[in-house]
Protein backbone atom coordinates (compact mmCIF):
# COMPACT_ATOMS: atom_id res chain seq x y z
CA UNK A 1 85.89 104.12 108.97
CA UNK A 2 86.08 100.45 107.70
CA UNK A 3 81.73 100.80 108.09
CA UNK A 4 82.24 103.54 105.72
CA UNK A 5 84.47 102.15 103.10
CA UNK A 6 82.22 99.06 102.85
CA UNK A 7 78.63 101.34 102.88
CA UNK A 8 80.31 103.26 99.95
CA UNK A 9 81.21 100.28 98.08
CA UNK A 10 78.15 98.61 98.93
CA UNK A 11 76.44 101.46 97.29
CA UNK A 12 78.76 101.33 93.88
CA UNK A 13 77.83 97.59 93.68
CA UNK A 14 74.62 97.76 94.50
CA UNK A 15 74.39 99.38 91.14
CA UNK A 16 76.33 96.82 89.64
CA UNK A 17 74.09 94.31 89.78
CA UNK A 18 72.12 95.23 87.10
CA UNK A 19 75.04 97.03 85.20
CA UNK A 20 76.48 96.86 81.55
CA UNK A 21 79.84 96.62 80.68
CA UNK A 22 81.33 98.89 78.10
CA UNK A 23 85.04 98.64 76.89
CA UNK A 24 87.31 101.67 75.64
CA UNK A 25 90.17 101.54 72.92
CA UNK A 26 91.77 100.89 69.60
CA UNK A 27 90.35 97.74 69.06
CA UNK A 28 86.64 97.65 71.36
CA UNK A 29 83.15 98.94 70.66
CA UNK A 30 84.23 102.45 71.95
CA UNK A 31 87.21 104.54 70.79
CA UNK A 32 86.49 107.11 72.98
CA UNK A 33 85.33 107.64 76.70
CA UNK A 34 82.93 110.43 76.08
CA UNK A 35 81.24 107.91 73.23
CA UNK A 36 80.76 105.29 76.30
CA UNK A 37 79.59 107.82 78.96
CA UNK A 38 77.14 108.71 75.82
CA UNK A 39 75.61 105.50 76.19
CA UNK A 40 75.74 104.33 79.85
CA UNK A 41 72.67 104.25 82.83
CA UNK A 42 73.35 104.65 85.87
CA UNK A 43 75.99 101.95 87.70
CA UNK A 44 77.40 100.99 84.46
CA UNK A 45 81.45 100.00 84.35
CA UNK A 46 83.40 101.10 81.59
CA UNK A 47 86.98 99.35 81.01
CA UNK A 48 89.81 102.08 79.38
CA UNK A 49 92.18 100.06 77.96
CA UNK A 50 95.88 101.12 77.44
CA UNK A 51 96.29 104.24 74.93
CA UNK A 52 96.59 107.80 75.09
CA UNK A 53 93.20 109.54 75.09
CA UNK A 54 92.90 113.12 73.94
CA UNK A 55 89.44 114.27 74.25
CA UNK A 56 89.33 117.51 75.95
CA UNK A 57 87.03 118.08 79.10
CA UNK A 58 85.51 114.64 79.82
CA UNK A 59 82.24 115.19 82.30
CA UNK A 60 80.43 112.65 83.84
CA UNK A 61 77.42 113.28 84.64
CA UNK A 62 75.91 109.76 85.70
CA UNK A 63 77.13 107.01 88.52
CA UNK A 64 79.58 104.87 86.61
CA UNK A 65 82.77 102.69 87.54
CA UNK A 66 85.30 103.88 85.32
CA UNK A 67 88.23 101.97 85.57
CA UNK A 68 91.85 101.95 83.51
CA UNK A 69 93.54 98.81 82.39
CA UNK A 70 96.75 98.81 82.39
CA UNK A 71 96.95 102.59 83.16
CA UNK A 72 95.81 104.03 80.16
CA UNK A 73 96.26 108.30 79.98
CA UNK A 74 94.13 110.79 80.01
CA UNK A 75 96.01 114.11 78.82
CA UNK A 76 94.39 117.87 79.02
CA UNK A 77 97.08 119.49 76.57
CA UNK A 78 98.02 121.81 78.74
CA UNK A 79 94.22 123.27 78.05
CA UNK A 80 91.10 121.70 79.63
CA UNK A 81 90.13 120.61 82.84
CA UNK A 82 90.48 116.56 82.14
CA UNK A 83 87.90 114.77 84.35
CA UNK A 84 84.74 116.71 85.82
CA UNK A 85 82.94 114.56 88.13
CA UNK A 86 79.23 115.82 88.53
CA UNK A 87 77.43 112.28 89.46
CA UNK A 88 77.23 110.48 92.96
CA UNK A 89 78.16 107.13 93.66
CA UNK A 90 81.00 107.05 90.85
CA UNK A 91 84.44 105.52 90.69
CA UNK A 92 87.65 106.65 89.04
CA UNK A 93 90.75 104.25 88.92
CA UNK A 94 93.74 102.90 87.45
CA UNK A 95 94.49 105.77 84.86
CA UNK A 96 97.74 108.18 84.68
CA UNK A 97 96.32 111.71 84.04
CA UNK A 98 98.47 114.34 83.07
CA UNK A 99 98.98 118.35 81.61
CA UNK A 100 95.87 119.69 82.73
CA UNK A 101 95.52 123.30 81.70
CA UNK A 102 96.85 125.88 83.73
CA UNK A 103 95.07 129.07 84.97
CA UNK A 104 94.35 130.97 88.22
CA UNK A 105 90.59 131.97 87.36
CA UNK A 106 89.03 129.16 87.32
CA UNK A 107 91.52 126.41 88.81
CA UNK A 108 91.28 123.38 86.23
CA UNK A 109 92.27 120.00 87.33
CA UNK A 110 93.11 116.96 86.36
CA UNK A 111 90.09 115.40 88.48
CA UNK A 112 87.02 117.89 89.78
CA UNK A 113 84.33 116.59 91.84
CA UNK A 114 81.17 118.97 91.73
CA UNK A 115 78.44 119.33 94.57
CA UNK A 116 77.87 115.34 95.11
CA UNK A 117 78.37 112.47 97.07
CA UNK A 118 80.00 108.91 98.29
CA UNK A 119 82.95 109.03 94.94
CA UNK A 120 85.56 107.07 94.87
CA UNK A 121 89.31 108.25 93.33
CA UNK A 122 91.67 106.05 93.74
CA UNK A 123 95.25 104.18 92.37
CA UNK A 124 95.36 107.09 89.75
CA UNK A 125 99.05 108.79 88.64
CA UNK A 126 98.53 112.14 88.80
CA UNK A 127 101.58 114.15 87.33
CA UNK A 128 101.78 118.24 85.85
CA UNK A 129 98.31 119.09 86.20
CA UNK A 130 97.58 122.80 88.07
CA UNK A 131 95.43 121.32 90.45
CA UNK A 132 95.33 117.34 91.28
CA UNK A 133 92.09 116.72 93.21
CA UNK A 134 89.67 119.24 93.92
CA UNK A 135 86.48 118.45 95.52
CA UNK A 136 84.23 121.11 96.39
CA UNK A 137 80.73 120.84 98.19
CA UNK A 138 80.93 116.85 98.73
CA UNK A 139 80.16 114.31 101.22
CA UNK A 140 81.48 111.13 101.85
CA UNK A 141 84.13 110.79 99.57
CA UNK A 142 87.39 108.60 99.17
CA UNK A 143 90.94 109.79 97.73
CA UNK A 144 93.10 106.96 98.33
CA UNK A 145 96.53 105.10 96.80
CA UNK A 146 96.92 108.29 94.34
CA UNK A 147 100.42 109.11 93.31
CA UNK A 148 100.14 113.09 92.51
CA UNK A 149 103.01 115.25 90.99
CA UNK A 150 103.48 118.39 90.07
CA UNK A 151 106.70 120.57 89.43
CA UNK A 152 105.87 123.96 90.28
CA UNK A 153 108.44 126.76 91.36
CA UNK A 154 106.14 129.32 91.92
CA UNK A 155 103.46 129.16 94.63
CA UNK A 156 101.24 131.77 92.05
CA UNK A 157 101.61 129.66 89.17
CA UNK A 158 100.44 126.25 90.93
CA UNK A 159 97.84 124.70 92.73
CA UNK A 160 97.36 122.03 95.54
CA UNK A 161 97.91 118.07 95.39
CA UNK A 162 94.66 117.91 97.25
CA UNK A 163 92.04 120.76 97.16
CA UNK A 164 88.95 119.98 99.56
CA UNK A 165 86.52 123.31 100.24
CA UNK A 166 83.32 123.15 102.08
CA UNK A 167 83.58 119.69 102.34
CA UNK A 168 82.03 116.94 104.73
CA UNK A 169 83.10 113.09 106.12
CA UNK A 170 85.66 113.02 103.51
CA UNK A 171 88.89 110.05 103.91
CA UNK A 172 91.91 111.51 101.84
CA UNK A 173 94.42 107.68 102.50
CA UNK A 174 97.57 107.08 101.40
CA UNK A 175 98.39 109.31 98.83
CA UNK A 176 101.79 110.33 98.00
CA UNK A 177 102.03 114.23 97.01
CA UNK A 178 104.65 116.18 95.75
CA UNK A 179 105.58 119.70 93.75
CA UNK A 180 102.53 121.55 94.37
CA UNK A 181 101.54 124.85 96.46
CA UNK A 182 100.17 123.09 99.33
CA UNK A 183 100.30 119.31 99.36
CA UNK A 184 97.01 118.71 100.84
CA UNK A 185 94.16 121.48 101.26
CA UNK A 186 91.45 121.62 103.93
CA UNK A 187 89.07 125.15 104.11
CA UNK A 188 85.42 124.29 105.48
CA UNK A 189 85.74 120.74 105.47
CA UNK A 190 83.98 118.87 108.67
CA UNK A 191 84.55 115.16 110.19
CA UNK A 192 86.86 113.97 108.08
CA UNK A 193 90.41 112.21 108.23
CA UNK A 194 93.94 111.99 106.76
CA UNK A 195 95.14 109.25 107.17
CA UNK A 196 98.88 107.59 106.23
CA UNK A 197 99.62 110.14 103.10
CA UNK A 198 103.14 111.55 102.40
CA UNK A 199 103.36 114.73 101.51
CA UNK A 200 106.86 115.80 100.17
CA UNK A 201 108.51 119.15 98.42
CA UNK A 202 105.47 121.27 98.34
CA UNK A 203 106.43 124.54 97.79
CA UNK A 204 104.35 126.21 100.84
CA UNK A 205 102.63 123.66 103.01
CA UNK A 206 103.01 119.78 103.01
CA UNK A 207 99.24 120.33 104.94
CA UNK A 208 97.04 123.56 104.93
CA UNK A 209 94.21 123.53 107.36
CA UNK A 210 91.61 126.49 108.06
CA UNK A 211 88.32 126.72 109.11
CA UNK A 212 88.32 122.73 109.30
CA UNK A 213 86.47 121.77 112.72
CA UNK A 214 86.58 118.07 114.07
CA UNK A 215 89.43 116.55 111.84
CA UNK A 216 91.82 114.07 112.50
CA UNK A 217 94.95 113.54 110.78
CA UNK A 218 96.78 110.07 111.68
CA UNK A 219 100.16 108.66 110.57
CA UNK A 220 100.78 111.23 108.02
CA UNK A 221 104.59 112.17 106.27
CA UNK A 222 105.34 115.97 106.11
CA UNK A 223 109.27 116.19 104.89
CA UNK A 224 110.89 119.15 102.92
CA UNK A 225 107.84 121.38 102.72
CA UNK A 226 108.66 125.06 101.96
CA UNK A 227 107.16 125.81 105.46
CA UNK A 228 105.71 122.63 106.88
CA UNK A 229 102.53 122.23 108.36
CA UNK A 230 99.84 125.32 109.36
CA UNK A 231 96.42 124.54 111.28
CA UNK A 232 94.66 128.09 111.28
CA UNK A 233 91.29 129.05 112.83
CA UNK A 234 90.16 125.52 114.02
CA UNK A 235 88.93 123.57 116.99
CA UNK A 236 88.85 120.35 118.02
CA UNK A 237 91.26 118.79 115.75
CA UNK A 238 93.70 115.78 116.13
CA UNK A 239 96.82 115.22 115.34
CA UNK A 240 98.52 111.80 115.96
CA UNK A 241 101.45 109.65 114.85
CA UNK A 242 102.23 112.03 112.27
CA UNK A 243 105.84 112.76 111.44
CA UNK A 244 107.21 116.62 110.86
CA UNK A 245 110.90 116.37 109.15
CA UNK A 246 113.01 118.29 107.11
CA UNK A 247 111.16 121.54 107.04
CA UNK A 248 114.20 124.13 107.10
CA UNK A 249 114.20 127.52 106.50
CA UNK A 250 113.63 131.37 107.42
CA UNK A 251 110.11 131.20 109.23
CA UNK A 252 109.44 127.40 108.86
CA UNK A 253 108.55 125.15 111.09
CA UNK A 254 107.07 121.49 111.41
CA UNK A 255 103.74 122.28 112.78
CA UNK A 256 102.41 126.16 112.89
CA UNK A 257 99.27 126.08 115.19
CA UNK A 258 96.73 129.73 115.13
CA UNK A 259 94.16 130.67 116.67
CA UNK A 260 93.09 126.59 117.58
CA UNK A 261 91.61 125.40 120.38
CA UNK A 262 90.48 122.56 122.41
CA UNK A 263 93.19 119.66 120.46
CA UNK A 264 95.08 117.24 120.67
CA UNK A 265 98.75 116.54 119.38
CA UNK A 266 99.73 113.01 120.78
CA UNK A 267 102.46 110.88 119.96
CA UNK A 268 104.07 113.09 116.82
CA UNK A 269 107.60 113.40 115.80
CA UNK A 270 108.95 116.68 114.87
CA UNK A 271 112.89 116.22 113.63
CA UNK A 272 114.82 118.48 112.01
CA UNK A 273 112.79 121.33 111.33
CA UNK A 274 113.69 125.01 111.79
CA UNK A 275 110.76 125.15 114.59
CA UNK A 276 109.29 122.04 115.61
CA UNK A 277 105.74 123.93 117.14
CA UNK A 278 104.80 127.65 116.52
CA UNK A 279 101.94 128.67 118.84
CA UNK A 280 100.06 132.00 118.07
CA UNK A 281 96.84 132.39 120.15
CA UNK A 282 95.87 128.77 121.00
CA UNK A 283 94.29 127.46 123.92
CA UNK A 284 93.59 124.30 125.75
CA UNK A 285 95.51 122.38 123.68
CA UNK A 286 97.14 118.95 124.99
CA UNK A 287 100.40 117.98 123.72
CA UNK A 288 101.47 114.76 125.11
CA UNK A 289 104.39 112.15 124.12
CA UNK A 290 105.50 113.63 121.76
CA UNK A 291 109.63 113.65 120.04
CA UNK A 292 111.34 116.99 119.64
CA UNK A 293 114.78 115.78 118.34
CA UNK A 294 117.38 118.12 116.29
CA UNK A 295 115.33 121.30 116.03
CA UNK A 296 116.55 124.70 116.03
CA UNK A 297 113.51 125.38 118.05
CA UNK A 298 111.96 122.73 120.00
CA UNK A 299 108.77 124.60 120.33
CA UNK A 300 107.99 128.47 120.03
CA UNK A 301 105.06 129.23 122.34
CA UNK A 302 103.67 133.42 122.10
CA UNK A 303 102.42 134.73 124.85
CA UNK A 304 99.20 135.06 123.52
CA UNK A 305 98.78 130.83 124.19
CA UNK A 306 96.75 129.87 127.37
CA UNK A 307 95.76 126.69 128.75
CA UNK A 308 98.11 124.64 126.92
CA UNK A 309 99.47 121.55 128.36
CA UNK A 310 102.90 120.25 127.64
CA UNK A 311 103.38 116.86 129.20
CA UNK A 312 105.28 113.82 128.89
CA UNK A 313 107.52 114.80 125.81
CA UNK A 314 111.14 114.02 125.23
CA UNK A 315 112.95 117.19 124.33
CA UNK A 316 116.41 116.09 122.96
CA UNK A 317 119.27 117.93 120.77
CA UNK A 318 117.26 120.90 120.31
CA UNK A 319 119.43 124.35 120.08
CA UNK A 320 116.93 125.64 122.13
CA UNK A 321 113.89 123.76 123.65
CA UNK A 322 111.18 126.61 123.83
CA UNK A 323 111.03 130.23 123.08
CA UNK A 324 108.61 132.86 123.99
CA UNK A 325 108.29 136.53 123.26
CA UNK A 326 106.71 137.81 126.38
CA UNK A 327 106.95 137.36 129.94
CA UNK A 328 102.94 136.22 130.48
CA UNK A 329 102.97 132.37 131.08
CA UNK A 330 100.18 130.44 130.98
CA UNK A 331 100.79 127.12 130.06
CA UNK A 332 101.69 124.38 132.33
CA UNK A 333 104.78 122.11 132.01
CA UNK A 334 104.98 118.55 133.54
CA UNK A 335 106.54 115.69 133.24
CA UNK A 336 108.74 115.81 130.16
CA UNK A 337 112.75 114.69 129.88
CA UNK A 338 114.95 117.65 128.66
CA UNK A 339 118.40 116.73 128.04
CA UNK A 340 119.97 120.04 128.80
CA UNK A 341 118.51 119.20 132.19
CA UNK A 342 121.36 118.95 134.77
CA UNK A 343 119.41 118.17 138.08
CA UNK A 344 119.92 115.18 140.54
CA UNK A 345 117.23 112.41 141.78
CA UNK A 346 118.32 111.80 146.01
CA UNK A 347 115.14 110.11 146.10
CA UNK A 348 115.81 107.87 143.12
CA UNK A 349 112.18 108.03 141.87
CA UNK A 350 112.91 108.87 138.17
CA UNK A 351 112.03 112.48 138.75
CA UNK A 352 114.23 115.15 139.52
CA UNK A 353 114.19 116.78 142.56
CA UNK A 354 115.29 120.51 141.45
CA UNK A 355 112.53 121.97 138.67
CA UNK A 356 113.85 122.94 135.47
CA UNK A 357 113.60 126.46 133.37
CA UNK A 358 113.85 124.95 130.09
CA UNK A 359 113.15 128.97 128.77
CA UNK A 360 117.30 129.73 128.15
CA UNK A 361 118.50 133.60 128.36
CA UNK A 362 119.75 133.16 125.21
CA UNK A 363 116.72 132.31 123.57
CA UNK A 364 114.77 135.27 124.94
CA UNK A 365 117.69 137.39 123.42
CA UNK A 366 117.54 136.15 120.19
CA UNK A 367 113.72 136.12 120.29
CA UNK A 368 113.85 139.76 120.60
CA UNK A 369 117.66 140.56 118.64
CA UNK A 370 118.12 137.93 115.73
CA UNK A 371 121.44 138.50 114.88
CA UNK A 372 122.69 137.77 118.34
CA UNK A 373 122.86 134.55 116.98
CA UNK A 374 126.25 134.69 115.71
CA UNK A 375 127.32 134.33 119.35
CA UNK A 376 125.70 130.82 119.77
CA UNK A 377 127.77 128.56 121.25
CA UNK A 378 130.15 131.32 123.00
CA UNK A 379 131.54 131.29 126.42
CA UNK A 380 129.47 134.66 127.29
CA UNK A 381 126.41 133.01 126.37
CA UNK A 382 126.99 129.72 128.16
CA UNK A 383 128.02 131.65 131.31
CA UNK A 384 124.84 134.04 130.77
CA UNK A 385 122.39 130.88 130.63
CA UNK A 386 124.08 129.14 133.51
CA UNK A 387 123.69 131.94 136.05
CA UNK A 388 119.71 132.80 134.72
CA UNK A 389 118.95 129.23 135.74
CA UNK A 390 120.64 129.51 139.33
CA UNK A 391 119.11 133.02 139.77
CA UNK A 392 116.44 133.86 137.01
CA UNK A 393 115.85 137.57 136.27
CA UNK A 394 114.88 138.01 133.32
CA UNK A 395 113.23 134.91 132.44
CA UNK A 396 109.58 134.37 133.63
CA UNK A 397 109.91 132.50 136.95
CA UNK A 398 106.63 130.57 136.24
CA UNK A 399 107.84 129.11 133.04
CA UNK A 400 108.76 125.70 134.27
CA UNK A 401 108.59 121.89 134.50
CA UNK A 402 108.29 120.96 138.06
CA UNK A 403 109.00 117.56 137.38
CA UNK A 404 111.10 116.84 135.11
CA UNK A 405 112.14 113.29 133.97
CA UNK A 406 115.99 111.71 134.50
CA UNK A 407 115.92 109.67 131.34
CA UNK A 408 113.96 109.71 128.47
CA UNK A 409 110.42 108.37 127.71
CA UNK A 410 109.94 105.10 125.58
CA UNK A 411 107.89 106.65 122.79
């Protein structure tokens, strides 16, 4: 990635060799930007000093470094679609852009990058626009250090943070999003990473992810999100060091996983969420060291899931750790500490000796009656789940960890 990062900049100053400087404001050659872009060649820099600019839809339609001093604001009015990028090797940064117009036909933006390649957007505040960033049909492109707001209530009457479609090797770094319908947006997008963004507050998905093969996201922040996280329709993804929290409500959940195959989730931490994992229809998925701490559900695994492995995960606090909603298992379990686990070690080799059922009665009941909920935490229930792990009947006998861990991993 760091290859990348310096080809792309080697690129923008490769043009800056030869390049003119123009500068933007009260009191410069230029009072507006679209009089500069007038008169630019390729790889020229123009300089936006501090003001409020009002000029509509601003295109750019040749490579140019246009930078903001001092944060200067570019503001749609509530009617135009602000910046329209339509020229490779460009770079945006250092302006607050704000009240883009708003409309579901045609999606404007405060930025829009248009069929093109290696642009740089980055260190921009990004607040009440419908869409923030919307890139569609690009390659090699950079949206990094952008603070992006919105305050939508609706889902219908906002759009994403971060809007990538049909997209290729893009790096979307350390952006902070909040407000919108989805906080970031992947559909069609190839080899490309997130990487260390926090996405807060979104009214549907912190991260929405279909049809995205060979992605990684890395170190990411999803926390209050109307429903968390959903990966749809994808293989070969990775997801690593990211942290699921705070996603509560009727049919939420941390991370929901559909229809994805061949990934792998290593080294997450799902707290607090109504559903840490949902699994519908994946297969050969490896989940590995992983943190499931204070969830209703731990994990809910469907019966449609094959292949999956569970391993090496610490499973702690959890009302219940996993649910299913059939009795076909065929997913493997090993290695992982459950706290509810009440076994014995005679052997003393950190493993217990007795495997565990960590699918609970209870949990099957509720899967398939909701409101027996209300008797959570009754003695009925406790002396129901007690005797289906000393004699299981109705719980598949193959769902199980056959060695489960005394104490919990060091993740």
């Amino acid at each position: 990635m760091k290859k990348l990062i310096v080809l792309l900049l080697l690129s923008l100053t490769s043009y800056c060799i030869y390049a003119n400087k123009f500068e933007v404001g009260k009191t410069m050659p230029y009072k507006s930007i679209k009089s500069a872009l007038d008169n630019i060649q390729n790889g020229d820099t123009i300089y936006v000093h501090e003001g409020i600019y009002k000029e509509g839809n601003i295109i750019i339609s040749k490579a140019v470094n246009l930078i903001g001093v001092n944060f200067p604001v570019l503001d749609g009015q509530k009617k135009y679609e602000i910046l329209s990028i339509k020229a490779a090797n460009t770079l945006v940064s250092g302006f607050k852009i704000q009240h883009s117009g708003f409309a579901t036909l045609d999606d404007p933006c405060a930025i829009k990058v248009y069929d093109t390649h290696n642009v740089i957007i980055s260190n921009n505040i990004i607040d009440d626009n419908f869409f923030g960033i919307y890139l569609q049909f690009c390659k090699n492109c950079i949206i990094k250090n952008n603070h992006i707001t919105a305050y939508g209530v609706e889902e219908q009457q906002i759009g994403n943070g971060i809007h990538c479609w049909k997209s290729d090797s893009l790096q979307v770094i350390a952006n902070k999003v909040s407000g919108h319908r989805d906080g970031i947006y992947f559909e069609f997008v190839t080899n490309s990473i997130i990487w260390r963004n926090v996405s807060t507050s979104n009214i549907r998905y912190g991260l929405h992810f279909m049809f995205s093969n060979n992605d990684s996201y890395i170190s990411n922040v999803f926390k209050n999100n109307g429903a968390g996280v959903s990966v749809m329709f994808t293989h070969k993804v990775k997801m690593i060091n990211n942290t699921f929290t705070e996603n509560w409500g009727d049919a939420a959940y941390g991370l929901f996983l559909k229809e994805i195959s061949d990934s792998y989730i290593f080294g997450n931490k799902f707290y607090k969420n109504t559903e840490g994992i949902h699994m519908e229809g994946t297969s050969r998925i490896k989940i590995e060291k992983n943190i499931f701490e204070a969830n209703g559900w731990g994990m809910k695994i469907q019966a449609s899931c094959m292949d999956n492995e569970i391993a090496s995960n610490n499973f702690v606090g959890n009302t219940f750790d996993i649910s299913t909603n059939g009795s076909l298992v065929l997913n493997t379990f090993n290695g992982n500490y459950w706290d509810k686990y009440e076994g014995y070690d005679l052997d003393k080799n950190k493993i217990g000796d007795v495997p565990y059922h960590p699918l609970s009665l209870f949990s099957v009941i509720v899967e398939n009656n909701p409101p027996a909920m209300l008797l959570f935490r009754s003695f009925m229930v406790t002396l129901l789940d007690k005797s289906e792990k000393i004699m299981p009947s109705l719980t598949p006998d193959n769902f199980i960890d056959n060695t489960p861990l005394m104490h919990s991993l060091k993740l």
